[in-house]
C-alpha atoms as a PDB file:
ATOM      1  CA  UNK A   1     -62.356-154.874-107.297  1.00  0.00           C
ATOM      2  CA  UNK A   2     -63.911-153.187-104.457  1.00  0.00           C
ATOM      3  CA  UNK A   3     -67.038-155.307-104.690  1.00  0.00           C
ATOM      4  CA  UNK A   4     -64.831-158.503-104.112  1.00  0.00           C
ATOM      5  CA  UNK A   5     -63.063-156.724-101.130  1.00  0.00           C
ATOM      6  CA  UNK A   6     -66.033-155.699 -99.283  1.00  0.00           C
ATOM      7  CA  UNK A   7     -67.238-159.442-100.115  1.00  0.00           C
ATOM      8  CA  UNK A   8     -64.014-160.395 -98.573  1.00  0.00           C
ATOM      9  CA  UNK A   9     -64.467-158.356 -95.523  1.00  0.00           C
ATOM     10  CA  UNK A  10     -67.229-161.153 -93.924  1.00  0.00           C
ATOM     11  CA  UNK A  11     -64.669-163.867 -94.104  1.00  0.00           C
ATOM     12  CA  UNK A  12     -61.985-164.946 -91.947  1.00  0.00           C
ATOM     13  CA  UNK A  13     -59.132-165.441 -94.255  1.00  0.00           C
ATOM     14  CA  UNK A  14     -58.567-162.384 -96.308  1.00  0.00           C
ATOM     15  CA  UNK A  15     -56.149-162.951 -99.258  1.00  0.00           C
ATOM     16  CA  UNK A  16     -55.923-159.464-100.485  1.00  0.00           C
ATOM     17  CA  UNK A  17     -53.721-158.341 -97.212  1.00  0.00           C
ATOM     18  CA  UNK A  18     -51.064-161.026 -98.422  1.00  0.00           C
ATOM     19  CA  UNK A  19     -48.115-158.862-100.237  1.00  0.00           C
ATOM     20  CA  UNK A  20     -45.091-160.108-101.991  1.00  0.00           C
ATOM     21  CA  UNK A  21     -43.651-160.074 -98.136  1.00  0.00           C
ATOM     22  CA  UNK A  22     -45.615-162.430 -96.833  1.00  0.00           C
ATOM     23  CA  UNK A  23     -45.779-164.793 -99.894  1.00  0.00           C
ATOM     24  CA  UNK A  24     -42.032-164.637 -99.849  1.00  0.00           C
ATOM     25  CA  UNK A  25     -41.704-165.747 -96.054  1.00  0.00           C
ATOM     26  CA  UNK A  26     -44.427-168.612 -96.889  1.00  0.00           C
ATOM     27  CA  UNK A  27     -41.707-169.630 -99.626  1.00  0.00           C
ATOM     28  CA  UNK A  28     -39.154-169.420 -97.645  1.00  0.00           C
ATOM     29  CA  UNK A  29     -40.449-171.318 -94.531  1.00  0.00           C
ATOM     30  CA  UNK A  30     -41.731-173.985 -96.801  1.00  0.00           C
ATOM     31  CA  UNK A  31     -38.135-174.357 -98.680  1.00  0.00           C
ATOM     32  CA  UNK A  32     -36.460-174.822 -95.559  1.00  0.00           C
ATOM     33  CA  UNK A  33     -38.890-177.763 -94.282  1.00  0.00           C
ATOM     34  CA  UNK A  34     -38.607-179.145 -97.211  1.00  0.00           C
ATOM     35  CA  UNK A  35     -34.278-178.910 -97.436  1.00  0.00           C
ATOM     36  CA  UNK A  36     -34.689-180.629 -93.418  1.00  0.00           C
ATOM     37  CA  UNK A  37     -37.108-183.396 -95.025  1.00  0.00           C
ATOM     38  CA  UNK A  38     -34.659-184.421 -97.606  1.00  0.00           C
ATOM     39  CA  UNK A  39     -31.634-184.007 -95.537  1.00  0.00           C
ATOM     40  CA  UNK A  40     -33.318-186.291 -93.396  1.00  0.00           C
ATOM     41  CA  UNK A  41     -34.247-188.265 -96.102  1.00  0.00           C
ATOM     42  CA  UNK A  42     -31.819-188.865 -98.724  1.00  0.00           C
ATOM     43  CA  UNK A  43     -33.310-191.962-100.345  1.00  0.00           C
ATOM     44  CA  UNK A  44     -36.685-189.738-100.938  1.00  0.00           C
ATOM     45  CA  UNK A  45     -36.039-189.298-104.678  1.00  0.00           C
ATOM     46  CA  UNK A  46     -39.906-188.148-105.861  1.00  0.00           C
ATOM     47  CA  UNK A  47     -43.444-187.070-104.334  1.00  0.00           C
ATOM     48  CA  UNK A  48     -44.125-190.903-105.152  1.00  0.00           C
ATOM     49  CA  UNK A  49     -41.430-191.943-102.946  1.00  0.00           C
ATOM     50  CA  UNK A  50     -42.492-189.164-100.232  1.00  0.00           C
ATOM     51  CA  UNK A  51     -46.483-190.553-100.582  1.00  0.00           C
ATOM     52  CA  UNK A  52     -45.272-194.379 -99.909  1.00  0.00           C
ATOM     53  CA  UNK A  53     -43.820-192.867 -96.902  1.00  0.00           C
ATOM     54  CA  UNK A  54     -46.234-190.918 -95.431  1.00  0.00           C
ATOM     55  CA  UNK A  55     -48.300-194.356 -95.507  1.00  0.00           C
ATOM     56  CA  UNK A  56     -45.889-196.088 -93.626  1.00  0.00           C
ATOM     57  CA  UNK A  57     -43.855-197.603 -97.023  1.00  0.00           C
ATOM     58  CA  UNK A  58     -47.007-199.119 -98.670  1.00  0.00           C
ATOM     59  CA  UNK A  59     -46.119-199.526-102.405  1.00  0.00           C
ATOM     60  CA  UNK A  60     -50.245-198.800-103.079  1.00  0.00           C
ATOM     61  CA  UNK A  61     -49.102-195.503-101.799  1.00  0.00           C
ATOM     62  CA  UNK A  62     -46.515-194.616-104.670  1.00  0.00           C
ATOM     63  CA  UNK A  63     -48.918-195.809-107.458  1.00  0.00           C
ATOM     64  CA  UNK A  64     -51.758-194.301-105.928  1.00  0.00           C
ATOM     65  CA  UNK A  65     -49.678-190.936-105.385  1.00  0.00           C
ATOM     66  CA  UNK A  66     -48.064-191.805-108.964  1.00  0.00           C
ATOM     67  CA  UNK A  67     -51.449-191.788-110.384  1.00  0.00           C
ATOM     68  CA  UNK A  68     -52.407-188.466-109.012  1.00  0.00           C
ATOM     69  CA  UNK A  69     -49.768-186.679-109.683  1.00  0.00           C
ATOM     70  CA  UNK A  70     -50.325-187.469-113.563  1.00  0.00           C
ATOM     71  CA  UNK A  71     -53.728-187.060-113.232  1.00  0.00           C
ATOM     72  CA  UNK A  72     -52.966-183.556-111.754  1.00  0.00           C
ATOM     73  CA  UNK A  73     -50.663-182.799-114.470  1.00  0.00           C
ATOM     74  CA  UNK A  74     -53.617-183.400-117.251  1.00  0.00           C
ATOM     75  CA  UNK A  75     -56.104-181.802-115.584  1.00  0.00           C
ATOM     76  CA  UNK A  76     -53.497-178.445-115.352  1.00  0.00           C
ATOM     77  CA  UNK A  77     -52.177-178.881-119.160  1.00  0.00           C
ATOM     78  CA  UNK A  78     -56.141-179.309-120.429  1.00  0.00           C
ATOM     79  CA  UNK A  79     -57.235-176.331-117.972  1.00  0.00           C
ATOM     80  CA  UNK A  80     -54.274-174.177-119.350  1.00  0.00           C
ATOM     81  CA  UNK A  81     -55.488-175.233-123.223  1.00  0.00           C
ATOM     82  CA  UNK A  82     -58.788-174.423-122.811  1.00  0.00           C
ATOM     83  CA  UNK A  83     -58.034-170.668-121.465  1.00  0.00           C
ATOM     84  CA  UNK A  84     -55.547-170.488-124.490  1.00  0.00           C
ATOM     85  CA  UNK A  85     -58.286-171.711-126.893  1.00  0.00           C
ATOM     86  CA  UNK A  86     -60.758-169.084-124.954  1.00  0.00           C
ATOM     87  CA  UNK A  87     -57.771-166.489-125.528  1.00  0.00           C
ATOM     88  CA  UNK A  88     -57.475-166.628-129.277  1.00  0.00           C
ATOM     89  CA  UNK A  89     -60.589-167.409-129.515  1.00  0.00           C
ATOM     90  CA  UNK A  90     -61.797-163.718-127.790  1.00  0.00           C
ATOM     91  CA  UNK A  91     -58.445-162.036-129.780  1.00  0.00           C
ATOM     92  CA  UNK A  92     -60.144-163.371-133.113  1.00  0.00           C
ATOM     93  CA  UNK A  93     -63.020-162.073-135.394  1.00  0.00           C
ATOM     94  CA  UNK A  94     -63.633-166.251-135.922  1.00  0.00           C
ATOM     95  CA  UNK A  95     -65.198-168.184-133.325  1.00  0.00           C
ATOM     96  CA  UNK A  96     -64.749-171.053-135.598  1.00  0.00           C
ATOM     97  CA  UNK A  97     -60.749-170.133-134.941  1.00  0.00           C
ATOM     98  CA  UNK A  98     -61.629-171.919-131.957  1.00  0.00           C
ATOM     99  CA  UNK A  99     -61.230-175.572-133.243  1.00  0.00           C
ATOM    100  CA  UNK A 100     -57.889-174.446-134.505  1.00  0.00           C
ATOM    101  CA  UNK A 101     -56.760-172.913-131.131  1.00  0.00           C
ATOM    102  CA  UNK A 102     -57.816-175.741-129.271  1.00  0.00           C
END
């Protein structure tokens, strides 16, 4: 740990001063724009709907947004498989447990 801080030191944004304060206050900030955005917006009924609009109501927008957000949902359900696999598989005396894991 205190290699990666004094690595940390050089840069500009340090994420080992952000405490459960600050994270909290980011949450909170960013669920209040985003209660003004739908009060605003009360037809917005998905992050589809909200892409089409932040490209001016182009329906290429939702299916392009639509098409991201699933492929973003894979790539986070195959990432969290593979450290599962890589869990049971280091928790095991079997790396052929792995196929089963996984």
């Amino acid at each position: 740990v205190n290699h990666q801080i004094e690595a940390e030191k050089e840069h500009e944004i340090r994420y080992r001063t952000c405490s459960w304060q600050k994270v909290n206050l980011l949450a909170t900030y960013t669920s209040l724009v985003l209660w003004r955005f739908c009060l605003k917006h009360p037809d917005i009924l998905s992050v589809c709907d909200i892409g089409q609009l932040l490209f001016g109501g182009a329906r290429w927008a939702w299916h392009a947004t639509a098409v991201m957000f699933v492929l973003n949902n894979v790539f986070i359900q195959a990432l969290h498989c593979i450290v599962g696999a890589k869990l049971l598989n280091t928790l095991s005396d079997n790396a052929l447990c792995t196929l089963a894991f996984s």
